[in-house]
N, C-alpha and C. Protein backbone atom coordinates (compact mmCIF):
# COMPACT_ATOMS: atom_id res chain seq x y z
N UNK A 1 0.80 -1.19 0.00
CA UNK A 1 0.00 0.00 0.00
C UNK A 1 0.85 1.26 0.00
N UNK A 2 1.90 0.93 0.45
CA UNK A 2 3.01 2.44 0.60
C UNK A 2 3.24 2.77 -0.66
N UNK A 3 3.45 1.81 -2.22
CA UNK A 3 3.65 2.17 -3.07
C UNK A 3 2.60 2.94 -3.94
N UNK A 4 1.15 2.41 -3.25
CA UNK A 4 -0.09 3.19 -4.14
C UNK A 4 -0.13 4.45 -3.59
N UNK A 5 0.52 4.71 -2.31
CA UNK A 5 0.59 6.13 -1.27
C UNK A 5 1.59 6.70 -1.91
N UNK A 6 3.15 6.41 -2.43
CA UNK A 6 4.15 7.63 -2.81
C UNK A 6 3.22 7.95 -4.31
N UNK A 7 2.78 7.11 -5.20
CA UNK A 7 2.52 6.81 -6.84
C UNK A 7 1.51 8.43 -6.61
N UNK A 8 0.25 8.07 -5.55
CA UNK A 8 -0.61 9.20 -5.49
C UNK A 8 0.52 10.47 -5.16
N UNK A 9 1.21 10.49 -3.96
CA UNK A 9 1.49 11.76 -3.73
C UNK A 9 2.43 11.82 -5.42
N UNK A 10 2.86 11.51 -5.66
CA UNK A 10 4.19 11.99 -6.86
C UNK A 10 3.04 12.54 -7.93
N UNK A 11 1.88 11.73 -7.83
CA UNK A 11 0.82 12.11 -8.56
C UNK A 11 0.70 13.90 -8.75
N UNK A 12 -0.28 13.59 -7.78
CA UNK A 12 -0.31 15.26 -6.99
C UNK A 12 1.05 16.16 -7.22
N UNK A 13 1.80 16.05 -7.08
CA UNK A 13 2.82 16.97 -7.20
C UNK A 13 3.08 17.13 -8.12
N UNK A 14 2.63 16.21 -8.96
CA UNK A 14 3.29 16.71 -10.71
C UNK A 14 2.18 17.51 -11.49
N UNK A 15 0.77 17.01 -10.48
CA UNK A 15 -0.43 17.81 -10.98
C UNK A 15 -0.59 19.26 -10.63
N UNK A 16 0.25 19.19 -9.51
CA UNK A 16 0.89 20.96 -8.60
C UNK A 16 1.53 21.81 -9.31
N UNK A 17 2.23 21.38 -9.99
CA UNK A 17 3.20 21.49 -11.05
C UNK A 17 2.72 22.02 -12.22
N UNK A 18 2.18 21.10 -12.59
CA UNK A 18 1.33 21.71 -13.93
C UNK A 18 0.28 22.65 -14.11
N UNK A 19 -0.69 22.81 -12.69
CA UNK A 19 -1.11 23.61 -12.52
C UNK A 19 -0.59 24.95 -12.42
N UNK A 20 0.51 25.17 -11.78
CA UNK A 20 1.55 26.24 -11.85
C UNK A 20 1.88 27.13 -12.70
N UNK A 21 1.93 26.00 -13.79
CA UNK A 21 2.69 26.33 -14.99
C UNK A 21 1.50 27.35 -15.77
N UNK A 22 0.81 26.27 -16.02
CA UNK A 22 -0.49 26.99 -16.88
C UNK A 22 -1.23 27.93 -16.31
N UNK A 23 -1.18 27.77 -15.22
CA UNK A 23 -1.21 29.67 -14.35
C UNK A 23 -0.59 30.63 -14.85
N UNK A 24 0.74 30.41 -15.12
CA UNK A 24 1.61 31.47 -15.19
C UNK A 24 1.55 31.69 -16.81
N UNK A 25 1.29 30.66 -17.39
CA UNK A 25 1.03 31.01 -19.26
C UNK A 25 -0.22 31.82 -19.07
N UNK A 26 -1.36 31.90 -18.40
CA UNK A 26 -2.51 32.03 -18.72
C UNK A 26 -2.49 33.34 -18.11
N UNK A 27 -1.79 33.83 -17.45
CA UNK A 27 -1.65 35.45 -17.19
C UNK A 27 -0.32 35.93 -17.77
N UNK A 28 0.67 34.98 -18.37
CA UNK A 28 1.23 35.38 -19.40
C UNK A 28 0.34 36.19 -20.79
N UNK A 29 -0.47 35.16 -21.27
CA UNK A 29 -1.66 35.09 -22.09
C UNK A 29 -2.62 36.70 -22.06
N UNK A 30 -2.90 36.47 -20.77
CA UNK A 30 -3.55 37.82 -20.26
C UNK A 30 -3.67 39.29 -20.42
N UNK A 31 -1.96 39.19 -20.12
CA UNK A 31 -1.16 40.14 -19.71
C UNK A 31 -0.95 40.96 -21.30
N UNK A 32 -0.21 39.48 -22.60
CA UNK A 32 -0.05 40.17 -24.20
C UNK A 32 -1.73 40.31 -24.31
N UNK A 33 -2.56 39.52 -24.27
CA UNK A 33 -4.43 39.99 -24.49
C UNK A 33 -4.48 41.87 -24.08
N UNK A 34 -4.09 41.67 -23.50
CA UNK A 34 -4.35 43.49 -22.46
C UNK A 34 -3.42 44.53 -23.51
N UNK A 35 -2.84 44.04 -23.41
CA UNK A 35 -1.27 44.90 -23.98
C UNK A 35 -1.83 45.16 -25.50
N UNK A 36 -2.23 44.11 -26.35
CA UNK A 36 -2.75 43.89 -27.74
C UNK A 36 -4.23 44.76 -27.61
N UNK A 37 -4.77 44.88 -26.62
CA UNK A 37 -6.38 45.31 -26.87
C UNK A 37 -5.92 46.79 -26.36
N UNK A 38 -5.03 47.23 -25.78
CA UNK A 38 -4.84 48.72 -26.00
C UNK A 38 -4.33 49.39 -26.83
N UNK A 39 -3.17 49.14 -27.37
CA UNK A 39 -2.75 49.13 -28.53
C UNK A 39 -3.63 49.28 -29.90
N UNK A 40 -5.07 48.45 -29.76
CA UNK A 40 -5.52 48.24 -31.06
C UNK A 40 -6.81 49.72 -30.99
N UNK A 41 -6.88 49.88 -29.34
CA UNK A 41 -7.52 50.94 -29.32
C UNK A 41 -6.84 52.32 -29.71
N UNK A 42 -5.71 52.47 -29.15
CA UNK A 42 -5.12 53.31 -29.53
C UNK A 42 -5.05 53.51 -30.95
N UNK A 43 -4.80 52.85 -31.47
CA UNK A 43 -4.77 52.79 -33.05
C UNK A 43 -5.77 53.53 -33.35
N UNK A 44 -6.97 53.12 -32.76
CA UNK A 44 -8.74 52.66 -33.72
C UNK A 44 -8.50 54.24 -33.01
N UNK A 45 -8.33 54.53 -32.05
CA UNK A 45 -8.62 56.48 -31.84
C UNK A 45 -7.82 57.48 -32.07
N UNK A 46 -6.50 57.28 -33.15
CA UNK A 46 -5.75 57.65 -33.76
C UNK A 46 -6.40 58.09 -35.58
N UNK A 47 -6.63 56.95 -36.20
CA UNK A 47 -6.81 56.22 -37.17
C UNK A 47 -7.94 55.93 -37.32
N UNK A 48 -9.42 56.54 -37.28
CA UNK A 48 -10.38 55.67 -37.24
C UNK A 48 -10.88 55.21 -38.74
N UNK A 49 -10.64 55.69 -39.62
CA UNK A 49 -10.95 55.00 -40.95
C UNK A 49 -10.12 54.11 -41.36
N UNK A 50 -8.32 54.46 -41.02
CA UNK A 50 -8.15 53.07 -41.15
C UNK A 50 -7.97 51.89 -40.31
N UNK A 51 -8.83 51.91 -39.40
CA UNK A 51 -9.18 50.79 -39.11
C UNK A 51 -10.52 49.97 -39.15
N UNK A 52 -11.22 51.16 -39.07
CA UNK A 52 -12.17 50.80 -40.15
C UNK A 52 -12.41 49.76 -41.49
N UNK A 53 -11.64 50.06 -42.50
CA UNK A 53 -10.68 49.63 -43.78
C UNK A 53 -10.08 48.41 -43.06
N UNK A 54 -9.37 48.54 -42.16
CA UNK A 54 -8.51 47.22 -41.52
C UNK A 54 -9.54 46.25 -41.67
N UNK A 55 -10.96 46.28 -40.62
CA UNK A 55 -11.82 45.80 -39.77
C UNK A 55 -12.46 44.63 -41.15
N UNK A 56 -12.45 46.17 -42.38
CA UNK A 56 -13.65 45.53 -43.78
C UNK A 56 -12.35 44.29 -44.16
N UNK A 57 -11.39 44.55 -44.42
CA UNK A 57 -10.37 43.77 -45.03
C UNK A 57 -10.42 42.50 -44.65
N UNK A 58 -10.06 42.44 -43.32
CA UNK A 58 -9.97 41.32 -42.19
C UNK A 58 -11.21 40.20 -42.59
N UNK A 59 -12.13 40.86 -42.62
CA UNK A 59 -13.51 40.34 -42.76
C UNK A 59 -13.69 39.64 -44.19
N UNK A 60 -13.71 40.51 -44.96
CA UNK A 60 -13.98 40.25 -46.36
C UNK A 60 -12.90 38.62 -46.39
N UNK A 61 -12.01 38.87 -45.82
CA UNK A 61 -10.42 37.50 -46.17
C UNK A 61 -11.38 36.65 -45.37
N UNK A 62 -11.89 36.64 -44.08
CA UNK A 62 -12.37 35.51 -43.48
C UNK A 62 -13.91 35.29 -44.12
N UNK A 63 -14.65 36.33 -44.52
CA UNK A 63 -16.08 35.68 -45.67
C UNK A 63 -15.33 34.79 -46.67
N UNK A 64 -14.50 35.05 -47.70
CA UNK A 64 -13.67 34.38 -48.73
C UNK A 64 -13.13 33.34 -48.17
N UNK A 65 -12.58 32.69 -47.17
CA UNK A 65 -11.65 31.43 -46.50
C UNK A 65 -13.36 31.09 -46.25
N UNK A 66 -14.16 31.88 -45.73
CA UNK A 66 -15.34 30.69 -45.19
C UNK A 66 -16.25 30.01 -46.29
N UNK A 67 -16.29 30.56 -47.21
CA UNK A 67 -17.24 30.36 -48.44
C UNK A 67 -16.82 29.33 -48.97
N UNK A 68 -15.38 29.33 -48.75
CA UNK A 68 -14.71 27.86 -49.55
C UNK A 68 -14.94 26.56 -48.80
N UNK A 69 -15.10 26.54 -47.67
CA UNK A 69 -15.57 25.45 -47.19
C UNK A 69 -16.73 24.55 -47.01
């Protein structure tokens, strides 16, 4: 039984672990999300037609990629 007791704890700790990790990507993640969505504002209240123009472009490429499928 001691061996099904270390197997669980080593378990757990590697699941500690990984949890950790993907914490720290996911406010990694966050952190460029934030950084990218001000930036794009800044732009859009700099620039508002062309992003505008950006917005139609973007779109029109993803209607065209979707139609083909």
């Amino acid at each position: 039984m001691t061996d099904v007791n270390e197997v669980t704890a080593n378990a757990r700790d590697a699941l500690r672990d990984v949890q950790g990790q993907v914490t720290e990507r996911m406010d990694d993640v966050r952190g460029y999300a934030e950084s990218a969505d001000s930036t794009i504002r800044d732009f859009a209240r700099e620039k508002p037609l062309l992003a505008i123009a950006c917005a139609v472009g973007v779109g029109f490429i993803f209607g065209r990629l979707a139609a083909r499928s």
